[in-house]
Structure formats: C-alpha cells, structure tokens
N, C-alpha and C. Protein backbone atom coordinates (compact mmCIF):
# COMPACT_ATOMS: atom_id res chain seq x y z
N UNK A 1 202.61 30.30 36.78
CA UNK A 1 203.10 31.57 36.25
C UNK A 1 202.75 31.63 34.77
N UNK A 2 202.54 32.98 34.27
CA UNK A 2 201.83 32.96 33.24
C UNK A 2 202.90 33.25 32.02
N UNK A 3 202.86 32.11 31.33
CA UNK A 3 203.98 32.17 29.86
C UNK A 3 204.27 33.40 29.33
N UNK A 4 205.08 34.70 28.93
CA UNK A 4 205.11 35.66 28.22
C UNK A 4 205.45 35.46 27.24
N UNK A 5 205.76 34.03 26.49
CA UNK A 5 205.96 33.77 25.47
C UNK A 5 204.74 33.38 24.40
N UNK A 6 204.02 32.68 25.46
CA UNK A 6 202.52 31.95 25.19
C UNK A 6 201.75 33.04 23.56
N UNK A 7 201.33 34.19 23.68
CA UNK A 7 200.57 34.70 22.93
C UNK A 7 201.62 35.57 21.67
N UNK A 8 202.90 35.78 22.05
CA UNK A 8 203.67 35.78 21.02
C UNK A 8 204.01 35.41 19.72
N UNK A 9 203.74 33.81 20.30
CA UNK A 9 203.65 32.61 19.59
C UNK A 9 202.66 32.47 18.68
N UNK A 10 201.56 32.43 19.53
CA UNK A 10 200.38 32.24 18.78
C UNK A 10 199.84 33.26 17.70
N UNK A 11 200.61 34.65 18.21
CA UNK A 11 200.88 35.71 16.58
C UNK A 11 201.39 35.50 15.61
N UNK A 12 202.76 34.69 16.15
CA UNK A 12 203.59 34.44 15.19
C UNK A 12 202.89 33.46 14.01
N UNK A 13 202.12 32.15 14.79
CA UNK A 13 201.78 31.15 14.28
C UNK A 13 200.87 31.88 12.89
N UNK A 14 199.98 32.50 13.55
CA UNK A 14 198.78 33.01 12.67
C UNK A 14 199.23 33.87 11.94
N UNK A 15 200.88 34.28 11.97
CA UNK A 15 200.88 35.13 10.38
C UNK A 15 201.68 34.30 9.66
N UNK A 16 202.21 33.09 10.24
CA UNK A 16 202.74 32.25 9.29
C UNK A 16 201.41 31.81 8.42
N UNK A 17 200.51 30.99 9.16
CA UNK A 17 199.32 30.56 8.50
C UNK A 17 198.44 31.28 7.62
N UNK A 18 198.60 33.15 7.95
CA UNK A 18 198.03 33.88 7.08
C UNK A 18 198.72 33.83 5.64
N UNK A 19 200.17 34.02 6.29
CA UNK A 19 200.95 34.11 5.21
C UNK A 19 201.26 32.94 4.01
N UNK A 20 201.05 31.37 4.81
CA UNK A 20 201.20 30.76 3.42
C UNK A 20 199.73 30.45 3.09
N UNK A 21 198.51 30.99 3.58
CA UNK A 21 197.53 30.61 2.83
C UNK A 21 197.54 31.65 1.44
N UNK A 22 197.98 32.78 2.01
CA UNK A 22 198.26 33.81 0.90
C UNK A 22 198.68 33.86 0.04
N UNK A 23 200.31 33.05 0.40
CA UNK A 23 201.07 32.93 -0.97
C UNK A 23 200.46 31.33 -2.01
N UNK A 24 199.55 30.65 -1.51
CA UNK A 24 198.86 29.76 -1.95
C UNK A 24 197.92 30.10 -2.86
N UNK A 25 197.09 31.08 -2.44
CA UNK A 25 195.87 31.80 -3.11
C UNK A 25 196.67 32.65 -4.21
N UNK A 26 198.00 32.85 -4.26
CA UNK A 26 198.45 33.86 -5.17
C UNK A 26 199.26 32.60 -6.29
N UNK A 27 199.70 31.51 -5.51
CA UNK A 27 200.20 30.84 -6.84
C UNK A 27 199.06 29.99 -7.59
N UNK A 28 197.77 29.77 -7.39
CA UNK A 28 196.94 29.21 -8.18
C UNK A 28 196.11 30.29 -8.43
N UNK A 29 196.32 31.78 -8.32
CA UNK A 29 196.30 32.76 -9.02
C UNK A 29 197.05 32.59 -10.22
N UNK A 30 197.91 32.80 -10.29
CA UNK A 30 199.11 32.38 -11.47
C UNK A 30 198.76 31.56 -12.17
N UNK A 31 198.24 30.16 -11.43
CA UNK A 31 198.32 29.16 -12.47
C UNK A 31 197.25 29.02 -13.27
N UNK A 32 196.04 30.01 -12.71
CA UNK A 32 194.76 29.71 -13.40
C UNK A 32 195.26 31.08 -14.43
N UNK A 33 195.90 31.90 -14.66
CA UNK A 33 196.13 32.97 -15.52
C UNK A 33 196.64 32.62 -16.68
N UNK A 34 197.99 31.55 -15.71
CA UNK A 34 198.69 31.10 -16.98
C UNK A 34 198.00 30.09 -17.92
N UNK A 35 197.02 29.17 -17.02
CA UNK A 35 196.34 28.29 -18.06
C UNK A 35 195.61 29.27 -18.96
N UNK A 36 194.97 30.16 -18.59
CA UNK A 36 194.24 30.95 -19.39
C UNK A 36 194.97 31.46 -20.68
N UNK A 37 196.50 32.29 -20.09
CA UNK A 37 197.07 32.48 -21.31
C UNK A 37 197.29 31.76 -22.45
N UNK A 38 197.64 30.20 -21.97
CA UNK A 38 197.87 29.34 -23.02
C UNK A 38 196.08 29.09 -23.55
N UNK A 39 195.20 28.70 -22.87
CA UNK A 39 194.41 28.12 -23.38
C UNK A 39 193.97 29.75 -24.95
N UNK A 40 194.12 30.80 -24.38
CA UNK A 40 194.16 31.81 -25.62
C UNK A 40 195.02 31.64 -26.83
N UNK A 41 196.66 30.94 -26.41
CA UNK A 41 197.30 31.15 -27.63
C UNK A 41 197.02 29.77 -28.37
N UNK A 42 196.34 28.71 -27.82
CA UNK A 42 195.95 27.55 -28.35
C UNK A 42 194.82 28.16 -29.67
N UNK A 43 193.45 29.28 -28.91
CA UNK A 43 192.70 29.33 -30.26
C UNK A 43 193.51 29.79 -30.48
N UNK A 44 194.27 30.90 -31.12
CA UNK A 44 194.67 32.25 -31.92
C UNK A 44 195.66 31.13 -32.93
N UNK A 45 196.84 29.94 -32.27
CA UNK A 45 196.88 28.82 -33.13
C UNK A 45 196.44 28.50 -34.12
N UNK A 46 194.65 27.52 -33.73
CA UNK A 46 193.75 26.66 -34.43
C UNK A 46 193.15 27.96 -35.21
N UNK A 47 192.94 28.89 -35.15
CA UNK A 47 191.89 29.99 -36.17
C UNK A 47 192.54 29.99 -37.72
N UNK A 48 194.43 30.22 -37.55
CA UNK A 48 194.58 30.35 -38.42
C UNK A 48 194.01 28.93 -39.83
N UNK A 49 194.68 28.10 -38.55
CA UNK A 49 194.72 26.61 -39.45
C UNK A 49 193.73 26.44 -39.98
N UNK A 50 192.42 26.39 -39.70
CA UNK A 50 190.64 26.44 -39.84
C UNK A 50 190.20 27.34 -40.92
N UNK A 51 191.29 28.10 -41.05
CA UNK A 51 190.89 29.28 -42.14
C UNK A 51 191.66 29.19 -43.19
N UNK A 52 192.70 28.37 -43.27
CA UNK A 52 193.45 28.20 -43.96
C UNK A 52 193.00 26.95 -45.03
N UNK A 53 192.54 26.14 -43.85
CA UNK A 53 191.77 24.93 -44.54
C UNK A 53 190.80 24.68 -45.45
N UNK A 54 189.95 25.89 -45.72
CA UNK A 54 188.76 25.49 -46.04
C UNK A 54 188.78 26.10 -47.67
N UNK A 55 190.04 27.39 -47.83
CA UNK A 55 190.82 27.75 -49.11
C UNK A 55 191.21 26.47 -49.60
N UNK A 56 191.74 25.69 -48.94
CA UNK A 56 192.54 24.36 -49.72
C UNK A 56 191.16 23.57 -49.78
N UNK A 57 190.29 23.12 -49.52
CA UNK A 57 189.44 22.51 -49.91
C UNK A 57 188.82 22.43 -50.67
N UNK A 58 188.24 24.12 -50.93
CA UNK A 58 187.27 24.89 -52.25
C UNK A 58 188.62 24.45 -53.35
N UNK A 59 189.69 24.80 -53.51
CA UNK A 59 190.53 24.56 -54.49
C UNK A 59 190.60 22.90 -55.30
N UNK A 60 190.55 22.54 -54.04
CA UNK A 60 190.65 20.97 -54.08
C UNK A 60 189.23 20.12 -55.08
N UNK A 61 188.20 20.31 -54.08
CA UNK A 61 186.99 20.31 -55.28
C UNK A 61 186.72 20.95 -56.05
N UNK A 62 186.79 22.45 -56.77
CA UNK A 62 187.06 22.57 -57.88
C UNK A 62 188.25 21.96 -58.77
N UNK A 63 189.35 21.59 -58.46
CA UNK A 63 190.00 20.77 -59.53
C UNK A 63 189.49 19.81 -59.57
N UNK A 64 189.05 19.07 -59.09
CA UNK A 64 188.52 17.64 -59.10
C UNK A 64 187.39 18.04 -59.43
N UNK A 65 186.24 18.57 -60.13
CA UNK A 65 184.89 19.21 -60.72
C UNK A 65 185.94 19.38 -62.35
N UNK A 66 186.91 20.07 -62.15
CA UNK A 66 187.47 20.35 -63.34
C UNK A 66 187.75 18.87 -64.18
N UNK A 67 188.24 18.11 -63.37
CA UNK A 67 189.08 16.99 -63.81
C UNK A 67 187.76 16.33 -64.05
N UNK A 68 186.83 15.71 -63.72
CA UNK A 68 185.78 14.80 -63.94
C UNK A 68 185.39 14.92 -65.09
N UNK A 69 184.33 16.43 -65.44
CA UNK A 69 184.21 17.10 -66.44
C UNK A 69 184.82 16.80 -67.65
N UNK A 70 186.43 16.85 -67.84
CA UNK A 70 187.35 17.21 -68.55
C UNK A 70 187.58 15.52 -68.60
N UNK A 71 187.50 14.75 -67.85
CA UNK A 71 187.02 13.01 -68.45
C UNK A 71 186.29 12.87 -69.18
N UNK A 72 184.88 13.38 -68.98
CA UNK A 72 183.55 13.24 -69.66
C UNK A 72 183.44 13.74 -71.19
N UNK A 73 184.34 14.96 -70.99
CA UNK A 73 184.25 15.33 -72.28
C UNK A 73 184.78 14.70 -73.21
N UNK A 74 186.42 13.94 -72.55
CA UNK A 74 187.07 13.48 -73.76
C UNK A 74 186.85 11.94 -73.95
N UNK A 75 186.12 11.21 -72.81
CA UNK A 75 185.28 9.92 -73.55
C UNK A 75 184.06 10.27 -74.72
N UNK A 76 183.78 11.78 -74.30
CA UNK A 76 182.26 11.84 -75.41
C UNK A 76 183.14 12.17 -76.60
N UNK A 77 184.53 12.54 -76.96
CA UNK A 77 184.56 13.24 -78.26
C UNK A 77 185.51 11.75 -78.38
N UNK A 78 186.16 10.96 -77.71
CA UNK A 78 186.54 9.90 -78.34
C UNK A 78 185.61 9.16 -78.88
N UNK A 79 184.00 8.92 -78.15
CA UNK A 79 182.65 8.36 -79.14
C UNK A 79 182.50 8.88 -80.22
N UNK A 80 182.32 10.12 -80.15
CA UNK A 80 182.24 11.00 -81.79
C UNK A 80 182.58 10.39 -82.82
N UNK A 81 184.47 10.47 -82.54
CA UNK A 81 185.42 9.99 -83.46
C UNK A 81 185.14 8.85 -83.79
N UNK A 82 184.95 7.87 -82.83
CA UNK A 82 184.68 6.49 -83.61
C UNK A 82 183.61 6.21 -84.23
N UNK A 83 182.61 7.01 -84.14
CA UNK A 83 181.66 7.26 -84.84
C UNK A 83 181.40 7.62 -86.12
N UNK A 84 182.34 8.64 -86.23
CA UNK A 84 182.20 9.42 -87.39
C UNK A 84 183.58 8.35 -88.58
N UNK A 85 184.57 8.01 -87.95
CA UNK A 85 185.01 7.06 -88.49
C UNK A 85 184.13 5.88 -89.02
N UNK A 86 183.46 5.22 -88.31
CA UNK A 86 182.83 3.86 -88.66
C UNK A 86 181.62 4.70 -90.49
N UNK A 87 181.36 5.93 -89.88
CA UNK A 87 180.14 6.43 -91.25
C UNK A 87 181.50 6.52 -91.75
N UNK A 88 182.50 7.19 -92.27
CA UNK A 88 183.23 7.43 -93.07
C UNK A 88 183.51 6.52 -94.06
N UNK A 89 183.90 5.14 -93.20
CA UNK A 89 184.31 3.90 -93.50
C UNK A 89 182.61 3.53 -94.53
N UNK A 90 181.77 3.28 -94.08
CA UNK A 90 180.76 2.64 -94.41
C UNK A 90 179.96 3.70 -95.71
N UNK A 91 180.03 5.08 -95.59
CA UNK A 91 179.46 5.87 -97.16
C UNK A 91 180.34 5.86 -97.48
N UNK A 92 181.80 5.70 -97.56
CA UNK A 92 182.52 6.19 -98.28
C UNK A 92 183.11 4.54 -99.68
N UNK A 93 183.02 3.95 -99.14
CA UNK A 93 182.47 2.66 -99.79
C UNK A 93 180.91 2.45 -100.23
N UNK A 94 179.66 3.08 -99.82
CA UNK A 94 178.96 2.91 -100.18
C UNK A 94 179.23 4.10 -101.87
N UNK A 95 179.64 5.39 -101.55
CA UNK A 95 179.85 6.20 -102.73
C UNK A 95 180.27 5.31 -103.93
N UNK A 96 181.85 4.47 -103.52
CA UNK A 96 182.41 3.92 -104.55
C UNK A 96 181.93 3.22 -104.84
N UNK A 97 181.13 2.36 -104.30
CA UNK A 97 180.34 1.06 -104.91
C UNK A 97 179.13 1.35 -105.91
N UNK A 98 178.55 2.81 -105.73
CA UNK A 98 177.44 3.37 -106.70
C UNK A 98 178.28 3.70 -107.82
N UNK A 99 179.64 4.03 -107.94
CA UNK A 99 180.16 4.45 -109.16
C UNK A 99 180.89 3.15 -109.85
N UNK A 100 181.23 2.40 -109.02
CA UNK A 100 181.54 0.95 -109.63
C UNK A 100 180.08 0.24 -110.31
N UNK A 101 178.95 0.92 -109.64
CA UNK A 101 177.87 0.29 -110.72
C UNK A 101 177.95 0.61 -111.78
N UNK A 102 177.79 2.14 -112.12
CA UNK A 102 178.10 2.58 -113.23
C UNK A 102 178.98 2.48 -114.14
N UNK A 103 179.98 1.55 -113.54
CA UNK A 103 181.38 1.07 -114.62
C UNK A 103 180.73 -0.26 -115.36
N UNK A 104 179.79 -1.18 -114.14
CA UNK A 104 179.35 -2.14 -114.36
C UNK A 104 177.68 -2.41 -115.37
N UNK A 105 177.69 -0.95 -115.80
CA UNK A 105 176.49 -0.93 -116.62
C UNK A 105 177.04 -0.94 -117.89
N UNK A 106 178.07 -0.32 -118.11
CA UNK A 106 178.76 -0.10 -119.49
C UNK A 106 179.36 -1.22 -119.45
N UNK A 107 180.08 -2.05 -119.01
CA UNK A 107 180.35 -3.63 -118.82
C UNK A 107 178.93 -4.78 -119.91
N UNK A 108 178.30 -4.34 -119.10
CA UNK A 108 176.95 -4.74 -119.33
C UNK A 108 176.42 -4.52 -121.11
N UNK A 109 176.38 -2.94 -121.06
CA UNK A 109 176.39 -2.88 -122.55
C UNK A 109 177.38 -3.24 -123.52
N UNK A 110 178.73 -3.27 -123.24
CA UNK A 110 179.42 -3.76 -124.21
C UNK A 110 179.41 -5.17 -124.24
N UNK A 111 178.59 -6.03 -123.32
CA UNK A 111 178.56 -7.39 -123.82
C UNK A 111 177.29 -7.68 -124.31
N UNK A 112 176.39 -6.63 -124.29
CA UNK A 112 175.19 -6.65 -125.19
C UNK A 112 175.61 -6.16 -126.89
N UNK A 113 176.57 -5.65 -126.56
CA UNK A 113 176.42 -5.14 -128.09
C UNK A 113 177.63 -6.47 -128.92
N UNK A 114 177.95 -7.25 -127.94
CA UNK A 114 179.01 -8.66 -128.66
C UNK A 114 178.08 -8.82 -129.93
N UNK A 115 176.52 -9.20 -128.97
CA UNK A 115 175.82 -9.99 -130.15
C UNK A 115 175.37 -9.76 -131.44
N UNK A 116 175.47 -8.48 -131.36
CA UNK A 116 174.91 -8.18 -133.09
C UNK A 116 176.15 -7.83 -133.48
N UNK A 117 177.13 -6.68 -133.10
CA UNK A 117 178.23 -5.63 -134.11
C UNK A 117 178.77 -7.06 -134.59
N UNK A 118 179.62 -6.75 -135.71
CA UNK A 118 180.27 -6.67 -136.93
C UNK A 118 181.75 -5.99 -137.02
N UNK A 119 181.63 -4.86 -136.50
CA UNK A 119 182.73 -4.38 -136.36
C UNK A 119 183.67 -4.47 -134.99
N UNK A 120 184.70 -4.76 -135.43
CA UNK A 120 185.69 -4.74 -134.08
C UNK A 120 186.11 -3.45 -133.27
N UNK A 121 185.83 -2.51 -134.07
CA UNK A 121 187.03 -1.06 -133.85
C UNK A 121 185.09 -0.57 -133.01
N UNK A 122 184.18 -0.83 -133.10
CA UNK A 122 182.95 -0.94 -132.17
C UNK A 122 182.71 -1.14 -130.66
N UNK A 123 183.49 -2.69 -130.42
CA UNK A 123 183.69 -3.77 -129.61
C UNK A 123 184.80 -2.63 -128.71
N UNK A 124 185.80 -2.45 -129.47
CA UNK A 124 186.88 -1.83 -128.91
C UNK A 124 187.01 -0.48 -128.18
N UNK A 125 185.79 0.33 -129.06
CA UNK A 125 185.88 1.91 -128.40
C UNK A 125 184.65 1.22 -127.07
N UNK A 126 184.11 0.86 -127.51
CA UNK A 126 182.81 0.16 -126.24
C UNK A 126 183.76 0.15 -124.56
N UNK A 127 184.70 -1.06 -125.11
CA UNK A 127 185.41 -1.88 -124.00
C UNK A 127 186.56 0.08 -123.52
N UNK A 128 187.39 0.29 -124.67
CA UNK A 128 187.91 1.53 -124.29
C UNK A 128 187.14 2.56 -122.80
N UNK A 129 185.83 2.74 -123.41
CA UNK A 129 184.92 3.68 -122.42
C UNK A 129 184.68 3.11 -120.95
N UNK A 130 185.00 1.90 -121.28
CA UNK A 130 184.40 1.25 -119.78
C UNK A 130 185.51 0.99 -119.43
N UNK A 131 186.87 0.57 -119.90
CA UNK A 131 188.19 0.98 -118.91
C UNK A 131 187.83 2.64 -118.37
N UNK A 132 188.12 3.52 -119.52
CA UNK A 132 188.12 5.11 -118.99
C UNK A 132 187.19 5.21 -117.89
N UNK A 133 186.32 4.41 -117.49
CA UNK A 133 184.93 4.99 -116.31
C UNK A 133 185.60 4.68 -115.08
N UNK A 134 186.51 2.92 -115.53
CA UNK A 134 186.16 2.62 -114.38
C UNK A 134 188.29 2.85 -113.71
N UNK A 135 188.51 3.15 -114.14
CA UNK A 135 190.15 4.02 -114.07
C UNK A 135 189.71 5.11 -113.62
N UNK A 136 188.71 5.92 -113.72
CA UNK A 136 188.09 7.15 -113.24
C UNK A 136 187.71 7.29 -111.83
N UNK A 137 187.05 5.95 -111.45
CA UNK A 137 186.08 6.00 -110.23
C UNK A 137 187.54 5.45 -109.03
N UNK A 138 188.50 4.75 -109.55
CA UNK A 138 189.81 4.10 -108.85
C UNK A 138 190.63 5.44 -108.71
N UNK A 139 190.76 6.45 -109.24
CA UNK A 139 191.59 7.74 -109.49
C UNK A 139 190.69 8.67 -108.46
N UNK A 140 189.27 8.77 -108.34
CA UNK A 140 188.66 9.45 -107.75
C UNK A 140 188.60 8.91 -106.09
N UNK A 141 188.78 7.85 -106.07
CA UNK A 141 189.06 7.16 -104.50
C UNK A 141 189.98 7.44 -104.12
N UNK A 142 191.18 7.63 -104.35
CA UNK A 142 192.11 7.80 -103.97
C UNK A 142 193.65 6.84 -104.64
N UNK A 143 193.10 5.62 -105.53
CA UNK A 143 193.99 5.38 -106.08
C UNK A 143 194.94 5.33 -106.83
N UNK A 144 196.73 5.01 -107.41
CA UNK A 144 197.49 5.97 -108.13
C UNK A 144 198.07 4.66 -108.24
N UNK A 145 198.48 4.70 -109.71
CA UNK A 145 199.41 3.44 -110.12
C UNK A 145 200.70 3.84 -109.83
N UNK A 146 201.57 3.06 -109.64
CA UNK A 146 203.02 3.07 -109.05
C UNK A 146 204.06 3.27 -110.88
N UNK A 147 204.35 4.32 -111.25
CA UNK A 147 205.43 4.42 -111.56
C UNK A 147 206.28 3.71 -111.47
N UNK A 148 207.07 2.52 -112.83
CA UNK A 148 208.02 1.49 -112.97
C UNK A 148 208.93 1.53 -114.22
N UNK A 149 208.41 1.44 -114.76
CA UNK A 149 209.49 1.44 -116.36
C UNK A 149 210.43 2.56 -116.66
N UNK A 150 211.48 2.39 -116.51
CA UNK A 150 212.24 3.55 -116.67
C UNK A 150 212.82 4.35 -115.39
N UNK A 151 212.19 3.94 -114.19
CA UNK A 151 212.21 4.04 -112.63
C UNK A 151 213.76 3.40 -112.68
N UNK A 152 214.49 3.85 -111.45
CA UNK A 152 214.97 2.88 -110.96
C UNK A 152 213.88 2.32 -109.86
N UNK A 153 215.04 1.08 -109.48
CA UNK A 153 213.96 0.29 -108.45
C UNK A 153 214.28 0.37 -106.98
N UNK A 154 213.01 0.49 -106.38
CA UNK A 154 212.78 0.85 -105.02
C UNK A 154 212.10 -0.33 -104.29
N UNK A 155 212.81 -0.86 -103.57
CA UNK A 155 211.95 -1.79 -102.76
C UNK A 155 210.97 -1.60 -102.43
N UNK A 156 210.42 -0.60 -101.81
CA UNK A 156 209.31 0.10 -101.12
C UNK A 156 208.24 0.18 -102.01
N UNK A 157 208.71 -0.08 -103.63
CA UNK A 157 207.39 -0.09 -104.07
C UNK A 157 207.51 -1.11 -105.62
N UNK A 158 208.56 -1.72 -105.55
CA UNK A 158 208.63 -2.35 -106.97
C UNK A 158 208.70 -3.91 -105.93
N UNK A 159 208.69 -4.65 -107.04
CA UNK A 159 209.15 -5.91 -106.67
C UNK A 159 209.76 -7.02 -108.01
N UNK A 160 211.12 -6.96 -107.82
CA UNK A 160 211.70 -7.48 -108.99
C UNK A 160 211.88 -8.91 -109.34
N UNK A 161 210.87 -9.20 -109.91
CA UNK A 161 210.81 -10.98 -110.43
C UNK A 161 211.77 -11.55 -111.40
N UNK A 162 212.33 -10.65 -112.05
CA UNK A 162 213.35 -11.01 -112.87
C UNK A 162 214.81 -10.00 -112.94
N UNK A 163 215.72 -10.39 -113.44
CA UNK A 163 216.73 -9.32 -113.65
C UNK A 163 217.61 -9.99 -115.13
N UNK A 164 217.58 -8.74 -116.31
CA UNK A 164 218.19 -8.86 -117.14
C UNK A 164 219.86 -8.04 -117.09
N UNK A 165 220.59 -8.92 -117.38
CA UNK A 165 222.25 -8.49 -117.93
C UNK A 165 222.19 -7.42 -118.68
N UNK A 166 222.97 -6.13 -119.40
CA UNK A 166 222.39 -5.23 -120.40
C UNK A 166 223.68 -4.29 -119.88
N UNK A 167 223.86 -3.58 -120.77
CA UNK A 167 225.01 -2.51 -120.68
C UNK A 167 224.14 -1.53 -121.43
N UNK A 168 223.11 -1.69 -122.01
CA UNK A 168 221.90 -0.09 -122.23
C UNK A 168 221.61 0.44 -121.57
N UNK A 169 221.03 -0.28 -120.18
CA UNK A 169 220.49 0.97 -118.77
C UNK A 169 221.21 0.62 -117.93
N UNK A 170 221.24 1.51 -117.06
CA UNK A 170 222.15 1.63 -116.00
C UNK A 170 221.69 0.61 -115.04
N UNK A 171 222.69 -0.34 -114.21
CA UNK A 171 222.19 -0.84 -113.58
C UNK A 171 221.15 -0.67 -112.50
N UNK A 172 219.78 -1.52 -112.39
CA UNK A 172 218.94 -1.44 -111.05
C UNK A 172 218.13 -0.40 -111.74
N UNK A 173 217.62 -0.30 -112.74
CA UNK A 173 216.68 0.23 -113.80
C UNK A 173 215.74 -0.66 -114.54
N UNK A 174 214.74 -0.08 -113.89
CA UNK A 174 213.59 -0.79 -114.37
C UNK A 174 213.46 -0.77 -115.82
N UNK A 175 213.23 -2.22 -116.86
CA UNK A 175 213.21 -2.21 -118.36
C UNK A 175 212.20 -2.68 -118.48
N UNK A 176 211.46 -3.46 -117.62
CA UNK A 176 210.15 -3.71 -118.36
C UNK A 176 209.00 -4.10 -116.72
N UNK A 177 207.81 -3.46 -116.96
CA UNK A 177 206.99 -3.97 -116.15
C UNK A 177 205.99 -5.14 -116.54
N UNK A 178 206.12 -5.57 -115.36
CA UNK A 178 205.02 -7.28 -115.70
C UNK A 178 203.91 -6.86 -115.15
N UNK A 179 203.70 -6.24 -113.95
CA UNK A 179 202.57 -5.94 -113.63
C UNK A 179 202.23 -4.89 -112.96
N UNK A 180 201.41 -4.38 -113.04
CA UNK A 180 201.35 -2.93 -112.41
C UNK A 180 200.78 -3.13 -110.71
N UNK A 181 201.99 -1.71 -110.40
CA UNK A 181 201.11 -1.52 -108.92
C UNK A 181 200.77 -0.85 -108.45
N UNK A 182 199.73 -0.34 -107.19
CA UNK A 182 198.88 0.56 -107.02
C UNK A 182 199.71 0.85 -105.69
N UNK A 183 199.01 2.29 -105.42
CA UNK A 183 199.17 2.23 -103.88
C UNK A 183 197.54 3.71 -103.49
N UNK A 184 197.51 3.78 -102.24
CA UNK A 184 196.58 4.35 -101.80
C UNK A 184 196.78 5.70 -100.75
N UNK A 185 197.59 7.30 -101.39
CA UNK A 185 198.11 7.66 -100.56
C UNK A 185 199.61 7.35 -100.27
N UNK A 186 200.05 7.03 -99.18
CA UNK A 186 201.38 6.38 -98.62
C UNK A 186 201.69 5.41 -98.93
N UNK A 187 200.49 4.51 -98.66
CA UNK A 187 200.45 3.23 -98.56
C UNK A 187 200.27 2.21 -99.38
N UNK A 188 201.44 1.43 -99.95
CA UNK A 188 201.37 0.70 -101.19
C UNK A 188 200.04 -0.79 -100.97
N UNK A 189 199.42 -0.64 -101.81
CA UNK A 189 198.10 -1.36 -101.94
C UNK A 189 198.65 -2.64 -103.17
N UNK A 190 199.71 -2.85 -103.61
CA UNK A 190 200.02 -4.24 -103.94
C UNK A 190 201.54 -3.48 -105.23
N UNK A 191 203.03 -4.05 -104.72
CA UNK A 191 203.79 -3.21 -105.55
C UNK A 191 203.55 -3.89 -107.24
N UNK A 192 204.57 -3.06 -107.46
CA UNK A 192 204.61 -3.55 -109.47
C UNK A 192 205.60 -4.38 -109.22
N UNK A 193 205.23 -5.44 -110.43
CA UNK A 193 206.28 -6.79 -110.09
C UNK A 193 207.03 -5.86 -111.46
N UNK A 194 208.29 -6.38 -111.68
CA UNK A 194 209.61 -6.13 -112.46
C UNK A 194 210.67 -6.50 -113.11
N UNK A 195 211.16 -6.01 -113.91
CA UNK A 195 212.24 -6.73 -114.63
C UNK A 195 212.95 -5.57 -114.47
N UNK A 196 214.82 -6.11 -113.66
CA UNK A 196 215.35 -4.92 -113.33
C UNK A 196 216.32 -4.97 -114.19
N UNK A 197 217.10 -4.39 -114.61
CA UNK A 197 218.92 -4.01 -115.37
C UNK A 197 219.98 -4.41 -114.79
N UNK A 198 220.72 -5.70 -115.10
CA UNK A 198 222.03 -6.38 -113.78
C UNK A 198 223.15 -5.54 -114.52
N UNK A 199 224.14 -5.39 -114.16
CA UNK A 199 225.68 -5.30 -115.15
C UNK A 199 226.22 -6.94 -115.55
N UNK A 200 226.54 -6.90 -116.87
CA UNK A 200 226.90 -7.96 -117.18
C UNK A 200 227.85 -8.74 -117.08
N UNK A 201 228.83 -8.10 -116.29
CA UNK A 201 229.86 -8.30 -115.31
C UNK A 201 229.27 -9.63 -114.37
C-alpha cells in the first residue's frame, strides 16, 4: 500500500533544506558586509593618523635644522671671541711696549747727558720728563694710583704696616703712605702699604 505520507515528507524535507541553506547564504551575507564595514572604518581610522603624522615630522626636522644651525653658529662666534681676545691681549701689549720704548729712550738720554752736565737742576728736569712720559703711558693703559693719605683705610685697597697712637686724626686714617698702590679698573694691581691713626686709649 502506497504511503500518503511518503511525498509529504519529502516536501517538507526540501523546504527545510531550502530553507536553512538560505538562511546560511544570508548570514555569511552579513558577515562578509559586516567585515566590509569594519574593514572601511579601519581606513577612515589610519587616514587620519597618516596625515597627521607627517605635519609632526616636517615640524620635527625643521626644529632640529633649526637647532643644529643655531649650534654651529654659536661654536663659530665662541671662536671669534677667543680670537679676538687672544689679538686684544697680544697688540694691546704690543701698543704699550712701543710706548714704554719711548720712556726708555729718554731713560737713555738722561744717562747720556750724566757724562758731561755740570748742572744738577739739568740732571733733574731730564729725569723729571722721563717720569712725566712714562706715568703717561701707565695712565694711558689703564692704570690709576690708589688714593691713601688722608683716606681712611679700606682693606680692599690699603694695607696697613704700621699704626700710630695720635688724637690729631681720627681714628683708622691714613697719616702717612709708605708705598703706593695701583689698581687696573676694579681690580687692585698691588694695594698701598700704610701707616694708619690708633686712639691712644
């Protein structure tokens, strides 16, 4: 007897089988869409970054072009300087040493003229002129005698070898200088030695 169920079945079967090949073909539909979507928002991501990057780079080697440069220059003007220092140092002593000749010529003549003059007040204006030259060429360098007698006293630039008792000057008042001192500018180049004023107390 012939099944009436038999070909029912076999409809049924084949729209199940239609049906999940279908819904198969529709979810790796999906999934190839969705990879797609992402694989899009991945570039739209990386574009910005890539573009962003290459601003910071140009920036980057130009400061560093800036900075190298801006080395170079200031090792070449630190050469300069020491340069122009070392000539400073070296004519500027050569200047004084041509005018110290010239102190040393009148030196020269006043011990030529020992041998014949006669007169002292001769000897004397001679020797006079050749202090004045050479006090001239020490004043024109830059040198300045230190102010003492009548000073009070300053460490910084006296130096007191003796001290007299006295109720005439006020105490720590310079009364007599022993030796004179120079300085150069700021900078004391050898002080004046001194005799200072104690209270007699």
């Amino acid at each position: 007897m012939k099944n009436p169920f038999k070909g029912a079945n076999e409809d049924v079967n084949d729209n199940i089988e239609n049906g999940t090949n279908e819904e198969i073909k529709a979810d790796e539909d999906n999934i190839a869409a969705e990879n797609s979507e992402i694989e899009a928002e991945e570039k739209i991501e990386e574009t910005p970054l890539t573009e962003e990057a290459n601003p910071l780079q140009e920036k980057y080697d130009t400061l560093n072009n800036q900075y190298i440069r801006l080395a170079a220059d200031f090792d070449n003007y630190r050469k300069r300087q020491e340069q122009e220092k070392e000539a400073l140092l070296k004519y500027g002593a050569e200047n004084t040493l041509k005018k110290m000749i010239e102190v040393l010529d009148n030196f020269e003549r006043g011990l030529k003229a020992l041998e014949t003059v006669e007169d002292c007040d001769k000897v004397k204006e001679c020797y006079n002129l050749a202090y004045k030259n050479f006090t001239d060429v020490l004043t024109k360098a830059g040198l300045e005698a230190i102010k003492a007698e009548g000073e009070a006293f300053d460490p910084n630039f006296h130096e007191a070898v003796m001290q007299t008792p006295t109720s005439e000057k006020p105490e720590h008042t310079i009364i007599a200088e022993l030796q004179k001192g120079y300085k150069l500018g700021d900078k004391v180049l050898r002080p004046a030695l001194v005799n200072v004023a104690v209270s007699e107390g």
